[in-house]
Protein backbone atom coordinates (compact mmCIF):
# COMPACT_ATOMS: atom_id res chain seq x y z
CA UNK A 1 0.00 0.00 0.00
CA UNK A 2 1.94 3.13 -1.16
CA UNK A 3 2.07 5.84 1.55
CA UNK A 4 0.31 9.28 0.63
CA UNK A 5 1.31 11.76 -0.93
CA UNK A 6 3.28 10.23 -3.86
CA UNK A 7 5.93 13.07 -4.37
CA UNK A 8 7.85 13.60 -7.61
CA UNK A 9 9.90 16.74 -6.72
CA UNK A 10 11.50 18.74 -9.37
CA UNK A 11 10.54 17.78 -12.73
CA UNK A 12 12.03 19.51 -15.02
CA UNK A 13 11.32 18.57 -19.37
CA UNK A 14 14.65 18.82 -20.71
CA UNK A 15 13.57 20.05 -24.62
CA UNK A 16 15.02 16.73 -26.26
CA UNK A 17 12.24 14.95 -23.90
CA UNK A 18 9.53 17.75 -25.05
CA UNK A 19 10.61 16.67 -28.36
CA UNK A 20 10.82 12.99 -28.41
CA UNK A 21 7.58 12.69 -26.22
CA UNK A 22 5.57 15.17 -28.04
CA UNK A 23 6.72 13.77 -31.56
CA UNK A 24 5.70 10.42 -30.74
CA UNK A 25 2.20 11.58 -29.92
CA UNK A 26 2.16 13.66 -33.34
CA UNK A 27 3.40 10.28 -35.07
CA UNK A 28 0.49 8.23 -33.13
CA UNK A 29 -2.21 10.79 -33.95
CA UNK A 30 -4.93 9.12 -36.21
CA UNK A 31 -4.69 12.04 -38.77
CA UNK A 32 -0.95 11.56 -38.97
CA UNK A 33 -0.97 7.90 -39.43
CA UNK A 34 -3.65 8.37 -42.16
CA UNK A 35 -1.43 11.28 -43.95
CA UNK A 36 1.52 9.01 -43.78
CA UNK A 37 -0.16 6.09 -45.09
CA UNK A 38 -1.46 8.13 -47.86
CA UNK A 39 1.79 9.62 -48.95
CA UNK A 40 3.11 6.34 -48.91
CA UNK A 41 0.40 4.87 -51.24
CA UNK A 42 0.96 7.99 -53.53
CA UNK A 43 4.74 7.03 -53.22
CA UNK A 44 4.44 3.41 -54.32
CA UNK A 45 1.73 4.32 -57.45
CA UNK A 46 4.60 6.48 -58.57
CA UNK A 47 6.89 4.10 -58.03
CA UNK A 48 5.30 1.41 -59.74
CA UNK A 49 4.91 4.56 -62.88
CA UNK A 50 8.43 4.60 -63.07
CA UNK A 51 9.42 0.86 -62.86
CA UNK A 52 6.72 0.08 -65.66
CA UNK A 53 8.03 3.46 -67.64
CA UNK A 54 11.46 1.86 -67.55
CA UNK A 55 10.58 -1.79 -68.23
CA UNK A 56 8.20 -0.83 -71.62
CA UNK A 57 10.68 1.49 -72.61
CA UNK A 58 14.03 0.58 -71.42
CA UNK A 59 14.50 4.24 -70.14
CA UNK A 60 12.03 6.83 -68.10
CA UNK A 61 10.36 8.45 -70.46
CA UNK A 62 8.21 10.90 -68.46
CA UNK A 63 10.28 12.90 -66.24
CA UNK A 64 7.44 14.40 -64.54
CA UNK A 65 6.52 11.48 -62.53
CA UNK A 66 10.05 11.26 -61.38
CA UNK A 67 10.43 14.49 -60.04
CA UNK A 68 7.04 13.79 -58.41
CA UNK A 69 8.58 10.57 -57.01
CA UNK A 70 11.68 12.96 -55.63
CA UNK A 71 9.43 15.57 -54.66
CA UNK A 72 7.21 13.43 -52.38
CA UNK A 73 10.48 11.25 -50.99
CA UNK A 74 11.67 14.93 -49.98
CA UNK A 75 8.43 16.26 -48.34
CA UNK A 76 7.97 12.55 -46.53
CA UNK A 77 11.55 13.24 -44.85
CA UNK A 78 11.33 17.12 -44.38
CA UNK A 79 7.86 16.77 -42.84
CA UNK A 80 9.46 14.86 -40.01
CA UNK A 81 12.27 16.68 -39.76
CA UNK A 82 9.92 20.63 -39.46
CA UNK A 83 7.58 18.60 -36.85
CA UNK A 84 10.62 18.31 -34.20
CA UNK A 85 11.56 22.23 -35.31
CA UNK A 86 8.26 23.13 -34.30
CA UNK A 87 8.31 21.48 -31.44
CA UNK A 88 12.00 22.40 -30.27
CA UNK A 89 10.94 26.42 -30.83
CA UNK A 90 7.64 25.67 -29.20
CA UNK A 91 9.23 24.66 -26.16
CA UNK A 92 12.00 27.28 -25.99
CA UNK A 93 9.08 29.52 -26.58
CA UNK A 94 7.48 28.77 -23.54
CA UNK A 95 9.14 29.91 -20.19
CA UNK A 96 7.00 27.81 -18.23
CA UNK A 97 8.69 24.87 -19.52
CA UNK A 98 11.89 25.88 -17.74
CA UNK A 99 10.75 26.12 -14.40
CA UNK A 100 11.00 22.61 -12.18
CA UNK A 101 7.84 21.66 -10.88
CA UNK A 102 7.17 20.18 -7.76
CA UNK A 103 4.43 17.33 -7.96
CA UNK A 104 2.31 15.24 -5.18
CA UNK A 105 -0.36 13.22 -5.72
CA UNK A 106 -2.86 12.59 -2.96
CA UNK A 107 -5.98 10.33 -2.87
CA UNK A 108 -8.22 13.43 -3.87
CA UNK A 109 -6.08 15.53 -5.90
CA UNK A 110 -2.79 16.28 -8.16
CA UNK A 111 -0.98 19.24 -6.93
CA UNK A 112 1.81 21.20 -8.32
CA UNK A 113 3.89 23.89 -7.66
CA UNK A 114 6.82 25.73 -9.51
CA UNK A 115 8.60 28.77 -8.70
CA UNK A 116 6.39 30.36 -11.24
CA UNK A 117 2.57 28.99 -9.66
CA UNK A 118 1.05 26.65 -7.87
CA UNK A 119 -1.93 24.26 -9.14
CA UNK A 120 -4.33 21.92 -7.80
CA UNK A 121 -6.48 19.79 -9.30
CA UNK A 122 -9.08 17.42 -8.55
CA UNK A 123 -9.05 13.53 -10.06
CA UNK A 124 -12.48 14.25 -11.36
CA UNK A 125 -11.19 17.50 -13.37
CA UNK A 126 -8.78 15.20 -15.25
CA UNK A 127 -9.60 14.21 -18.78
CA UNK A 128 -7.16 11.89 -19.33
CA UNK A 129 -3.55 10.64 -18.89
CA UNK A 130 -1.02 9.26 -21.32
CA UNK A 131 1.47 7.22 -20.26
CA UNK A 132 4.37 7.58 -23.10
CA UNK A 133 7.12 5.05 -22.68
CA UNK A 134 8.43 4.29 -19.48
CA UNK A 135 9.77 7.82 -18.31
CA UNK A 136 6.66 10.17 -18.86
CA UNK A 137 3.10 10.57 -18.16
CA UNK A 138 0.95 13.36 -19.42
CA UNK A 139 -2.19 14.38 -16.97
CA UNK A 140 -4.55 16.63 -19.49
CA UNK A 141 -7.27 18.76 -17.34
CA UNK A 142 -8.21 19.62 -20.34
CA UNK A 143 -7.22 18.78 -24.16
CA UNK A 144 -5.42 22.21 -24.72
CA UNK A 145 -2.59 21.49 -22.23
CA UNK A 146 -1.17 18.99 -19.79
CA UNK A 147 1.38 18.28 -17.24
CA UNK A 148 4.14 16.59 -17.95
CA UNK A 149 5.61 13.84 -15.05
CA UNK A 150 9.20 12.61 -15.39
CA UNK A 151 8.18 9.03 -13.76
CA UNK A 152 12.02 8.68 -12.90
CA UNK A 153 11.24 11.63 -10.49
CA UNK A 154 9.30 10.08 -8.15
CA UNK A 155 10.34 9.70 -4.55
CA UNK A 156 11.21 6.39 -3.02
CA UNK A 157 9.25 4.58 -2.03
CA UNK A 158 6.27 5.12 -4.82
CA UNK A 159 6.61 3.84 -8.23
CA UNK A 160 5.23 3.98 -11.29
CA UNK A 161 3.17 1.65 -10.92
CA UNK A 162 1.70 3.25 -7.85
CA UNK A 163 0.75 6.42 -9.72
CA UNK A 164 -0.78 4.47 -12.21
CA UNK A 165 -2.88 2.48 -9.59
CA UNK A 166 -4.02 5.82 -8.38
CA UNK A 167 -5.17 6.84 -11.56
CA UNK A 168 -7.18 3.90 -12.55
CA UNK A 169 -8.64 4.00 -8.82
CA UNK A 170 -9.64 7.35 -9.15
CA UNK A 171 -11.28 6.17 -12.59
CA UNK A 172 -8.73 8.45 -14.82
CA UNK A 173 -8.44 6.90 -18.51
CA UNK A 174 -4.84 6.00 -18.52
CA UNK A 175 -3.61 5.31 -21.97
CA UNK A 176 -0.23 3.87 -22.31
CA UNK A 177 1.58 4.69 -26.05
């Protein structure tokens, strides 16, 4: 039985971490698999222009598809690479994300507290949490912003595992990516 509060004193996103967690999300988004899976249809069709181009004609013959071939390789590659950009200038961006916050989790509540503010927030006011590898969890009051908890942060004796018992006790959807 974990002893209350759970305390994960300061957690602090390095941007790297704000990068890797938040581009995983981007790359698990259902819109994002669906634009990557079309781009890769549209990919192999032109593909499969070229290779039949070269085949009945023993050269390519229609440049056009190539450099729509090249064109779409490029944007496939550059799209990932402008996504972590974002992200990196978002997070610079944001001075909040350079304070350490303090965390503790209670049987009624999530509190916070930072140089910068202090929060508290009820298990019922939670949307959601997202559990993204083993290292972070994401608690979302609401779906425009969350709080991000460096698992490896949490003070001995409580776990992971005990935070994540809390949530599912307190009936929090806890989705683990």
């Amino acid at each position: 039985m974990p002893v209350y509060p759970l305390l994960a004193p300061g957690v602090l996103m390095t941007s790297d971490d704000f990068v890797a967690v938040n581009f995983r999300l981007w790359r698990r988004q259902r819109r994002t698999r669906f634009n990557h899976w079309l781009l890769g249809l549209a990919l192999l069709l032109l593909a499969v222009s070229v290779a039949v181009d070269v085949v009945q004609n023993g050269h390519i013959t229609n440049l056009s598809t190539l450099a729509m071939l090249a064109v779409g390789l490029l944007y496939g590659l550059l799209r990932m690479v402008l996504v972590r950009y974002q992200l990196r200038r978002g997070f610079t961006k944001n001075p909040a994300n350079q304070q350490p916050i303090d965390f503790a989790f209670d049987t009624d509540r999530l509190r916070g507290s930072s140089s910068a503010s202090t929060f508290a927030v009820r298990w019922n006011q939670l949307q959601r949490a997202i559990r993204v590898g083993d290292d972070w969890l994401l608690l979302y009051p609401n779906d425009a912003a969350c709080y991000y908890l460096d698992l490896r942060r949490l003070q001995a004796p409580a776990t992971p595992a005990d935070v994540l018992a809390l949530l599912r006790e307190q009936q929090v959807a806890v989705v683990e990516l």
